[in-house]
Protein backbone atom coordinates (compact mmCIF):
# COMPACT_ATOMS: atom_id res chain seq x y z
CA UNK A 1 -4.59 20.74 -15.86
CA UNK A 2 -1.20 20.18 -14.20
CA UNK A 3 -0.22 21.02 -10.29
CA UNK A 4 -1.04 18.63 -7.47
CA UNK A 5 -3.90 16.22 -8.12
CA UNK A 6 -5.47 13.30 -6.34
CA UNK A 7 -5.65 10.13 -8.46
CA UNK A 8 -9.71 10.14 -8.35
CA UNK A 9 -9.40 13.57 -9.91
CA UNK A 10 -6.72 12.82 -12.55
CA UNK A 11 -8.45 9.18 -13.15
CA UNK A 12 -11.40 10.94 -14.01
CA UNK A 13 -9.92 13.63 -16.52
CA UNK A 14 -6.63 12.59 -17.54
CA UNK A 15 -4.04 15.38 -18.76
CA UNK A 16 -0.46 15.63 -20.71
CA UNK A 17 1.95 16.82 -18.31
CA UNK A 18 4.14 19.35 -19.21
CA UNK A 19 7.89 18.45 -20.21
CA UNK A 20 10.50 17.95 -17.75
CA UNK A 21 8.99 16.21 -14.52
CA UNK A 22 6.05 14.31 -13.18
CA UNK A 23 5.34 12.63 -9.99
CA UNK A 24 3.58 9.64 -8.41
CA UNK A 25 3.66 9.40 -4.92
CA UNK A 26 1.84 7.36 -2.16
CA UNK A 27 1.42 4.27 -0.74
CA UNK A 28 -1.44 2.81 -2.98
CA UNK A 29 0.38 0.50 -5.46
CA UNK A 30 -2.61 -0.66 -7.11
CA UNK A 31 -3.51 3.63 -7.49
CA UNK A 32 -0.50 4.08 -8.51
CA UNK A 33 -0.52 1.43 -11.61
CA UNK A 34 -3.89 3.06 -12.74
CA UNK A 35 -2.08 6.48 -12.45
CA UNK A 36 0.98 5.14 -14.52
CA UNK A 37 -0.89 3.64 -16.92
CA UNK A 38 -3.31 6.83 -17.72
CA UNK A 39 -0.15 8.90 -18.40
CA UNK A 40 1.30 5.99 -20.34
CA UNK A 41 -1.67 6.58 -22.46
CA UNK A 42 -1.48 10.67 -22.54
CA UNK A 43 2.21 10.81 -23.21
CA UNK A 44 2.75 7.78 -25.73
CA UNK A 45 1.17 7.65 -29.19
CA UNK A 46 1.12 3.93 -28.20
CA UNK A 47 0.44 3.06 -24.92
CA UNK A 48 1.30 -0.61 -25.59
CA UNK A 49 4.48 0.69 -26.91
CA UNK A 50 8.05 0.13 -24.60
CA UNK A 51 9.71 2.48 -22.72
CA UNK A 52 12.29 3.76 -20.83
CA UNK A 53 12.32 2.37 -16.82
CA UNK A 54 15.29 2.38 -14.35
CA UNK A 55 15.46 0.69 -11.08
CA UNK A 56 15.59 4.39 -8.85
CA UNK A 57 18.21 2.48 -6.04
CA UNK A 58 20.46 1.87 -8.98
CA UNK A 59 19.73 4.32 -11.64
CA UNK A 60 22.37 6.74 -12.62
CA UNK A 61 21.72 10.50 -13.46
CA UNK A 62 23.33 10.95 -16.54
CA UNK A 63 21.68 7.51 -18.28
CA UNK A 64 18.29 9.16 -17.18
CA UNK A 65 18.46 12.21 -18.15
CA UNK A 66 20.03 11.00 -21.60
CA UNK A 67 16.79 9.36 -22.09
CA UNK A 68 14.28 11.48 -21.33
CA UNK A 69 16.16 13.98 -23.76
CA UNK A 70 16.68 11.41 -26.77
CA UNK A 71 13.50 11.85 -29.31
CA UNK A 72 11.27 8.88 -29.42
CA UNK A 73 11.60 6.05 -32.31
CA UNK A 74 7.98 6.01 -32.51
CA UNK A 75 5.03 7.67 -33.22
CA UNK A 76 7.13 11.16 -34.91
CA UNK A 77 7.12 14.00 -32.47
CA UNK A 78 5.40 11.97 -29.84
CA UNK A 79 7.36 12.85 -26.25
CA UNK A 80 9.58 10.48 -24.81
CA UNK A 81 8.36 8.86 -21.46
CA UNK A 82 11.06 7.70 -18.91
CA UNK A 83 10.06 6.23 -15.77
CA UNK A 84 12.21 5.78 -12.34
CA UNK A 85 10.76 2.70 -10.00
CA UNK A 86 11.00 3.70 -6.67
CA UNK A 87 12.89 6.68 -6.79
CA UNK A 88 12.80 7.79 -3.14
CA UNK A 89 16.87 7.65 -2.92
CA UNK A 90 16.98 8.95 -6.57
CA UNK A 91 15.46 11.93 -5.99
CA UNK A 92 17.55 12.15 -2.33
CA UNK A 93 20.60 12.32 -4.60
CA UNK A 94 19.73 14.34 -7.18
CA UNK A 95 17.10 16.95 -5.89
CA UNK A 96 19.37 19.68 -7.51
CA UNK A 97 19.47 18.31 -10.56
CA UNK A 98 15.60 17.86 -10.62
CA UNK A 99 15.25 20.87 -9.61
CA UNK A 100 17.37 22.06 -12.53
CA UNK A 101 15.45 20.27 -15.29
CA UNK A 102 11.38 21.28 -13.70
CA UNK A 103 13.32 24.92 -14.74
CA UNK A 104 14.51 24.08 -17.92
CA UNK A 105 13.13 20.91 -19.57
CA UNK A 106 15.75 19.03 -21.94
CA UNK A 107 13.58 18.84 -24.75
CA UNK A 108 9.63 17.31 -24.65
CA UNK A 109 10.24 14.04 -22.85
CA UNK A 110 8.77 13.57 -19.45
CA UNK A 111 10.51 11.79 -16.52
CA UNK A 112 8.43 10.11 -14.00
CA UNK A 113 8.99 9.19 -10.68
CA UNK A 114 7.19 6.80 -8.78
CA UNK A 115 8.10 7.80 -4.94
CA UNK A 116 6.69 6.67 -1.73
CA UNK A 117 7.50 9.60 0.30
CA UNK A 118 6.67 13.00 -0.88
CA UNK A 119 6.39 16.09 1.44
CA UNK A 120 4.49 19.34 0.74
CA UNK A 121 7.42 21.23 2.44
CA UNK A 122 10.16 20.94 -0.22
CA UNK A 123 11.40 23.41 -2.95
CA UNK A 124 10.59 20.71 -5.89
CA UNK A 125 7.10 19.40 -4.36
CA UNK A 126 6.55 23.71 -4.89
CA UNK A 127 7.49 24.06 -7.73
CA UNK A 128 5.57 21.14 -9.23
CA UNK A 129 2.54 22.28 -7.66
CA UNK A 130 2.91 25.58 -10.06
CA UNK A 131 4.95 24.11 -13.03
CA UNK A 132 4.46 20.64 -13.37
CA UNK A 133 2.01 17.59 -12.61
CA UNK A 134 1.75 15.09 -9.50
CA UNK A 135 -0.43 12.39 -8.55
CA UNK A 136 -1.43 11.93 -4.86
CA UNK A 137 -1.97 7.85 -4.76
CA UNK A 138 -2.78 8.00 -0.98
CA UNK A 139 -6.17 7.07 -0.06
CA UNK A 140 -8.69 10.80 -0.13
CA UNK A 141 -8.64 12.52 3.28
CA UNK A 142 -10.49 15.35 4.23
CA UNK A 143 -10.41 17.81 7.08
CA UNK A 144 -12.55 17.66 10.11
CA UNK A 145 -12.01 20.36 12.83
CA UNK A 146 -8.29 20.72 12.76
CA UNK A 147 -7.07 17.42 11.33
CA UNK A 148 -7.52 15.09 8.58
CA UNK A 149 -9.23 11.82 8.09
CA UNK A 150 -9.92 9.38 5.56
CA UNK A 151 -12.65 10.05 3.69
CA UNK A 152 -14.74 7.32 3.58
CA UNK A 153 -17.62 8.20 1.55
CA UNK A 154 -15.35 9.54 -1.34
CA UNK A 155 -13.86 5.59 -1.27
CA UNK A 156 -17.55 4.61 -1.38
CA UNK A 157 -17.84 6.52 -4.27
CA UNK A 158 -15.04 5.67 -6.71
CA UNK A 159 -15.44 1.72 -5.65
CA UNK A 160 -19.03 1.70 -7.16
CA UNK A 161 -17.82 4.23 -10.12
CA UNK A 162 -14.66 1.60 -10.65
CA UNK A 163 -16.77 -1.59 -9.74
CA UNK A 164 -18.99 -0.15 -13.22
CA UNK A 165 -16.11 0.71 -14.75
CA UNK A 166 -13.77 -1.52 -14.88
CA UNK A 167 -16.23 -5.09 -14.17
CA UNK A 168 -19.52 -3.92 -15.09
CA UNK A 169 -21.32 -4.47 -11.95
CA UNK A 170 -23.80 -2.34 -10.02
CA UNK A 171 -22.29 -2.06 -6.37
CA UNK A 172 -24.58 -0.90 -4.04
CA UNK A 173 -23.51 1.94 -1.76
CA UNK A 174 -23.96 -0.47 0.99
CA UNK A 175 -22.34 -3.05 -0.46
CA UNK A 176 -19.49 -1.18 -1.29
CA UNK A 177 -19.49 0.22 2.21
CA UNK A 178 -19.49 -3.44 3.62
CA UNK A 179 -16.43 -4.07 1.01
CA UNK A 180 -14.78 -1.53 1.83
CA UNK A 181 -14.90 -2.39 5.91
CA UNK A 182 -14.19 -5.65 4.80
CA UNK A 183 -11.12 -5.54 2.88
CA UNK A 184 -9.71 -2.33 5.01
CA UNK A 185 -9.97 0.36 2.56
CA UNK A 186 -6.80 -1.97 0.31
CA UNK A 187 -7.72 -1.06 -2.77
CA UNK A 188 -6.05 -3.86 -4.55
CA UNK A 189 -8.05 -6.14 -2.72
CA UNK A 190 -10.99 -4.50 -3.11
CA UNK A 191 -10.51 -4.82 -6.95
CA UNK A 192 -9.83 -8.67 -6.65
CA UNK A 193 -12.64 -8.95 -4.46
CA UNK A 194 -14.94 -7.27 -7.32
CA UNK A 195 -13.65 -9.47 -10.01
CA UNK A 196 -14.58 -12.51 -7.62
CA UNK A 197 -17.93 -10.71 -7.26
CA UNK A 198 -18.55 -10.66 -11.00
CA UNK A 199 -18.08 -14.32 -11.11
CA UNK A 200 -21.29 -14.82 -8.67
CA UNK A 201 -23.31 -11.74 -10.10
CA UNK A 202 -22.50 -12.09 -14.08
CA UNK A 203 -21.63 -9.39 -16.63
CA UNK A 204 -23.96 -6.46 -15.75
CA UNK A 205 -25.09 -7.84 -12.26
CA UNK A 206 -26.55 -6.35 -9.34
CA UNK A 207 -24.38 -6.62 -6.04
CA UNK A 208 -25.97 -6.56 -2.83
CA UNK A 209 -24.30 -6.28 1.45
CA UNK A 210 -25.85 -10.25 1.31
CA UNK A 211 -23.24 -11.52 -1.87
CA UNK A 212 -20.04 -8.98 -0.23
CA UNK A 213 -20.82 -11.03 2.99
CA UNK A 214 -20.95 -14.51 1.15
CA UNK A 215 -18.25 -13.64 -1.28
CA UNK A 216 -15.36 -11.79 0.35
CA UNK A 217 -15.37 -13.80 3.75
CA UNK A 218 -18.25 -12.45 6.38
CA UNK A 219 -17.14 -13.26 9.69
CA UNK A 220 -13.86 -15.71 8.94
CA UNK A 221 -12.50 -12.20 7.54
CA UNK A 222 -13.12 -10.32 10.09
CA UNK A 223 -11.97 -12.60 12.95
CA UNK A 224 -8.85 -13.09 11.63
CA UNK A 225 -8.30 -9.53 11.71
CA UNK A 226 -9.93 -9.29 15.44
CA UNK A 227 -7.78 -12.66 16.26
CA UNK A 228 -4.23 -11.14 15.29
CA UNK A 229 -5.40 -7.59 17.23
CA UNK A 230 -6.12 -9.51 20.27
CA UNK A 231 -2.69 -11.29 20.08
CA UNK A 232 -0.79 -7.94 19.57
CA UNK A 233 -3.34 -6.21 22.79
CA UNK A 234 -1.66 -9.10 25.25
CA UNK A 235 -5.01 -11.10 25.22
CA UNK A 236 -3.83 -14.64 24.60
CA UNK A 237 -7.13 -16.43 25.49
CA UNK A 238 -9.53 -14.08 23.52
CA UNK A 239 -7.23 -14.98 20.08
CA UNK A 240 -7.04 -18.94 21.08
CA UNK A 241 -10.18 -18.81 21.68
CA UNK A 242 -11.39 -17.17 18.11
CA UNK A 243 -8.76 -19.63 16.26
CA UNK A 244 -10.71 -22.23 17.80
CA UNK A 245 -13.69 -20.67 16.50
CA UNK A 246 -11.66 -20.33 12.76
CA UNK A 247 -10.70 -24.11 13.08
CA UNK A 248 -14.13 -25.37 13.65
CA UNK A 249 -15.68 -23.70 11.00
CA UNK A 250 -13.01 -25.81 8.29
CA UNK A 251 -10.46 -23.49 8.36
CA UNK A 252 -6.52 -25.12 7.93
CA UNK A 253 -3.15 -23.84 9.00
CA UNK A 254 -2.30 -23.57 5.91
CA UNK A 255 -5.12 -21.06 4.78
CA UNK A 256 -5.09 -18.82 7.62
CA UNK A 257 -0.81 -18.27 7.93
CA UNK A 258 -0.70 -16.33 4.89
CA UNK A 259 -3.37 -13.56 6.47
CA UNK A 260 -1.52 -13.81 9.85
CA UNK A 261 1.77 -12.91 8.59
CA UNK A 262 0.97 -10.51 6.08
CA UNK A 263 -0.72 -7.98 9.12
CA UNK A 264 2.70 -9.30 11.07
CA UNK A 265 5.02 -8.40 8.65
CA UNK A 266 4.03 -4.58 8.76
CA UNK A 267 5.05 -4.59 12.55
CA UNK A 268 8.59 -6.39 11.94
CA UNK A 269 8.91 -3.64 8.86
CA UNK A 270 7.86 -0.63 11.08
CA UNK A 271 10.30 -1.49 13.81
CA UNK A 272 13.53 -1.84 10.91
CA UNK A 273 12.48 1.77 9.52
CA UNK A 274 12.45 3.12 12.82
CA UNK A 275 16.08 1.82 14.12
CA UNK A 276 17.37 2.38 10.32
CA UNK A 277 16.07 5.89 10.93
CA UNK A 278 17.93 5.48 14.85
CA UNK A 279 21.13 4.45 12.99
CA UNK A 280 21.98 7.34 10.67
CA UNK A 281 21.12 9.76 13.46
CA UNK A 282 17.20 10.74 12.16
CA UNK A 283 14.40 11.57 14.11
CA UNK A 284 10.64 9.69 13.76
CA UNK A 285 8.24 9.88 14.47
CA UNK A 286 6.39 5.83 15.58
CA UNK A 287 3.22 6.59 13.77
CA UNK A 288 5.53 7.26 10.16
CA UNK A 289 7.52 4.49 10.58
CA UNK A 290 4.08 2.27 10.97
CA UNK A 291 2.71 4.45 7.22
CA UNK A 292 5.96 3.50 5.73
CA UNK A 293 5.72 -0.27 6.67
CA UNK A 294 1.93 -0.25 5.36
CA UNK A 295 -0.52 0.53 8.00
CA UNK A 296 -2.75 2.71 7.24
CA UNK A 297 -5.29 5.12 8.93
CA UNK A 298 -8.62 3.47 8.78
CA UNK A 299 -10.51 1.99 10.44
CA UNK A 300 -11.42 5.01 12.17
CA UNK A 301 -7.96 5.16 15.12
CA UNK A 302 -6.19 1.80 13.41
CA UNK A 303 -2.90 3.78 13.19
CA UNK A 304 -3.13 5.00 16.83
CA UNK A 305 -3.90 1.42 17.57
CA UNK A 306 -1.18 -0.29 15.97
CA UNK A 307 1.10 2.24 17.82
CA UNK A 308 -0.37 1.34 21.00
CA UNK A 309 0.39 -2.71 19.93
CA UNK A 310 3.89 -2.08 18.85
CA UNK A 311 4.85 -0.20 22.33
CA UNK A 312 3.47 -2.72 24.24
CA UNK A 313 5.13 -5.69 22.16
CA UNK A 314 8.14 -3.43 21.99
CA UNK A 315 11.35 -4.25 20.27
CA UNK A 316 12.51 -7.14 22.07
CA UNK A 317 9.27 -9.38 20.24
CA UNK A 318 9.05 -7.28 17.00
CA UNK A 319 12.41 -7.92 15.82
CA UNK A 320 11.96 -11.40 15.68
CA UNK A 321 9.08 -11.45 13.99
CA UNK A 322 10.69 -11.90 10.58
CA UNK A 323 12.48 -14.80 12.08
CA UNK A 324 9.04 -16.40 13.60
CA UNK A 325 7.49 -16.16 10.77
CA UNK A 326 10.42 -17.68 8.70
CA UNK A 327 10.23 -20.65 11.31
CA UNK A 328 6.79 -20.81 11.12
CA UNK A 329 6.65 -21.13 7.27
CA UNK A 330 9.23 -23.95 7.14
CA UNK A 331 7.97 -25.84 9.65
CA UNK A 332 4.75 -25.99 7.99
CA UNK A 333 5.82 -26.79 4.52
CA UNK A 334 8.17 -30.06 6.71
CA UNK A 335 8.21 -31.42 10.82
CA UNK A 336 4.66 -29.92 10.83
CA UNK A 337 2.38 -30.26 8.07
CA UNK A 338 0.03 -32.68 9.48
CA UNK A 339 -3.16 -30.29 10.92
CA UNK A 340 -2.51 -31.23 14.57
CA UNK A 341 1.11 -29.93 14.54
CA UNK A 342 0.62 -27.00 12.17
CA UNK A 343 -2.28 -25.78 15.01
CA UNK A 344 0.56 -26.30 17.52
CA UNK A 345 2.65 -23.19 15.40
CA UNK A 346 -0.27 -20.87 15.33
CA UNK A 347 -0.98 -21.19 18.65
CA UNK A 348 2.93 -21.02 19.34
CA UNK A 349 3.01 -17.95 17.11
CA UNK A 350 0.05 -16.20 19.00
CA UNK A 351 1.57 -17.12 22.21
CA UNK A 352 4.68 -15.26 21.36
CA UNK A 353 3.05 -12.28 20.41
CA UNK A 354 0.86 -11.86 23.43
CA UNK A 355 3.14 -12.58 26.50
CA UNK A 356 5.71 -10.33 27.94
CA UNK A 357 8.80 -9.33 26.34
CA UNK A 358 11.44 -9.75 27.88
CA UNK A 359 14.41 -7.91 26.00
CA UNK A 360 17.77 -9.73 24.70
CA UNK A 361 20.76 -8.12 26.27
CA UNK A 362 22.21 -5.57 24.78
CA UNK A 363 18.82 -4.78 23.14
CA UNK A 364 16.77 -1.60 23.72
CA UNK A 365 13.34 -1.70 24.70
């Protein structure tokens, strides 16, 4: 079965693609290393065996298309498998070209692109969807009224399927809805989470809501996401006031910076896309700048909510948060490691984010 599948779907019944051209798109990593690997193991009479792989922001056309044509030194009439790592910009520059070879396939080898970005709208996503095979790694949506939304219970379902699967536990549907809330629908921590899971349950186990709560951090978890969201919503006192609660509870600097600046990051990443997009004279849309820098649409209204928190930060505090971040980092590994001082940064660093920008001149708002 070729055209346009979801990962679940493909995970679950695996097929050759034709020659020419397949594609793996989304913004699930971990979905898209399961994807990879299944075709790995459909196209090569040795899945362990190497392989062609280019770099797609460096890789030239001609050295691609020279491999996917040259007949494999293994496994006799096996197809050759060439893949192109984050081929966004490769496929920008060579669209005609791919278009060219989904029409007539140089030989049986199969070039795949990994892609973030892949829109329904264009000629080659078409013709894919009739001639070839690609592999939606975004998380399921489904339609409700005239719109989509994430679909929840179809996550609920492939976590206990892959928690059997892949670390032979029994999940509960309400545990894995509690993991799932938990971890916010990232499926790569959701896997590490299950593997930690195993340790506590054994080979075979049962997994309840009560060892998900225990295991994967209950409340700590949670607050640090609710502490960071009141920071970005202006409310300074609310976020001291749960750090303080994060603190007391045996919490260090040191443990809780890493969580802070990874949800950070995604705003300082959102708000480069956007002016590189400014720069060369495109047009986007807030929300797709926050997709692109790795927000993503659940909880139920997170994206709308992150675009409400980077307007009211605005540019002025979200460019610098690379920078803050960067300061924060050395300072704690040097002038303030000792637990007093490093408290002093957090609070510093929640402080910044909460109060009123003021913008640098010269800089837009």
């Amino acid at each position: 079965m070729g055209g346009t599948q979801h990962v679940f779907d493909y995970l679950d019944a695996p097929s050759k693609p034709p020659p020419g051209l397949c594609v793996v798109f989304g913004d699930e990593d971990f979905l898209k290393r399961l994807a990879l690997k299944a075709l790995r193991t459909q196209l090569l009479a040795n899945p362990e065996e190497p392989y062609a792989r280019f770099e797609g922001n460096e890789a030239d056309w001609r050295d691609v298309a020279d491999e996917v044509s040259t007949a494999s030194l293994f496994g006799g009439g096996a197809p050759r498998m060439v893949l192109v790592d984050e081929a966004d910009k490769f496929v920008t520059r060579y669209r005609d070209r791919l278009e060219k070879l989904l029409a007539k396939p140089r030989g049986r080898g199969v070039m795949v692109l990994e892609v973030n970005t892949w829109l329904g709208t264009t000629r080659l996503y078409q013709q894919l969807e009739q001639h070839g095979l690609q592999i939606d790694c975004r998380p399921p949506r489904m339609v409700r009224g005239n719109r989509k939304v994430p679909d929840t219970q179809r996550v609920v379902a492939w976590l206990i399927a892959w928690a059997d699967q892949r670390h032979q536990l029994k999940l509960s549907r309400p545990a894995a809805q509690l993991l799932m809330d938990l971890t916010r629908a990232d499926f790569g921590r959701m896997d590490q989470e299950l593997a930690k899971l195993g340790l506590f349950a054994g080979l075979g186990g049962s997994v309840a809501p009560k060892l998900v709560q225990e295991v994967t951090g209950g409340w700590k978890a949670q607050t640090s996401w609710e502490l960071i969201d009141a920071a970005c919503d202006g409310k300074a006192s609310a976020a001291l006031l749960q750090l303080d609660h994060l603190f007391q509870s045996g919490e260090s600097p040191t443990s809780l910076f890493p969580q802070f600046s990874w949800s950070l990051r995604r705003f300082a990443a959102a708000t480069r896309i956007y002016e590189r997009a400014e720069r060369e004279g495109r047009r986007m849309p807030l929300r797709k700048a926050l997709e692109q820098a790795g927000f993503r649409p659940w909880p139920q209204n997170a994206l709308e909510r992150a675009e409400q928190q980077i307007k009211r930060m605005g540019r002025a505090r979200t460019g610098q948060i690379f920078r803050w971040l960067l300061e924060t980092d050395l300072a704690l590994k040097g002038s303030h490691s000792a637990p007093h001082r490093a408290r002093q940064l957090l609070e510093l660093l929640i402080l910044r984010l909460a109060e009123k920008a003021t913008p640098a001149p010269g800089r837009p708002k």
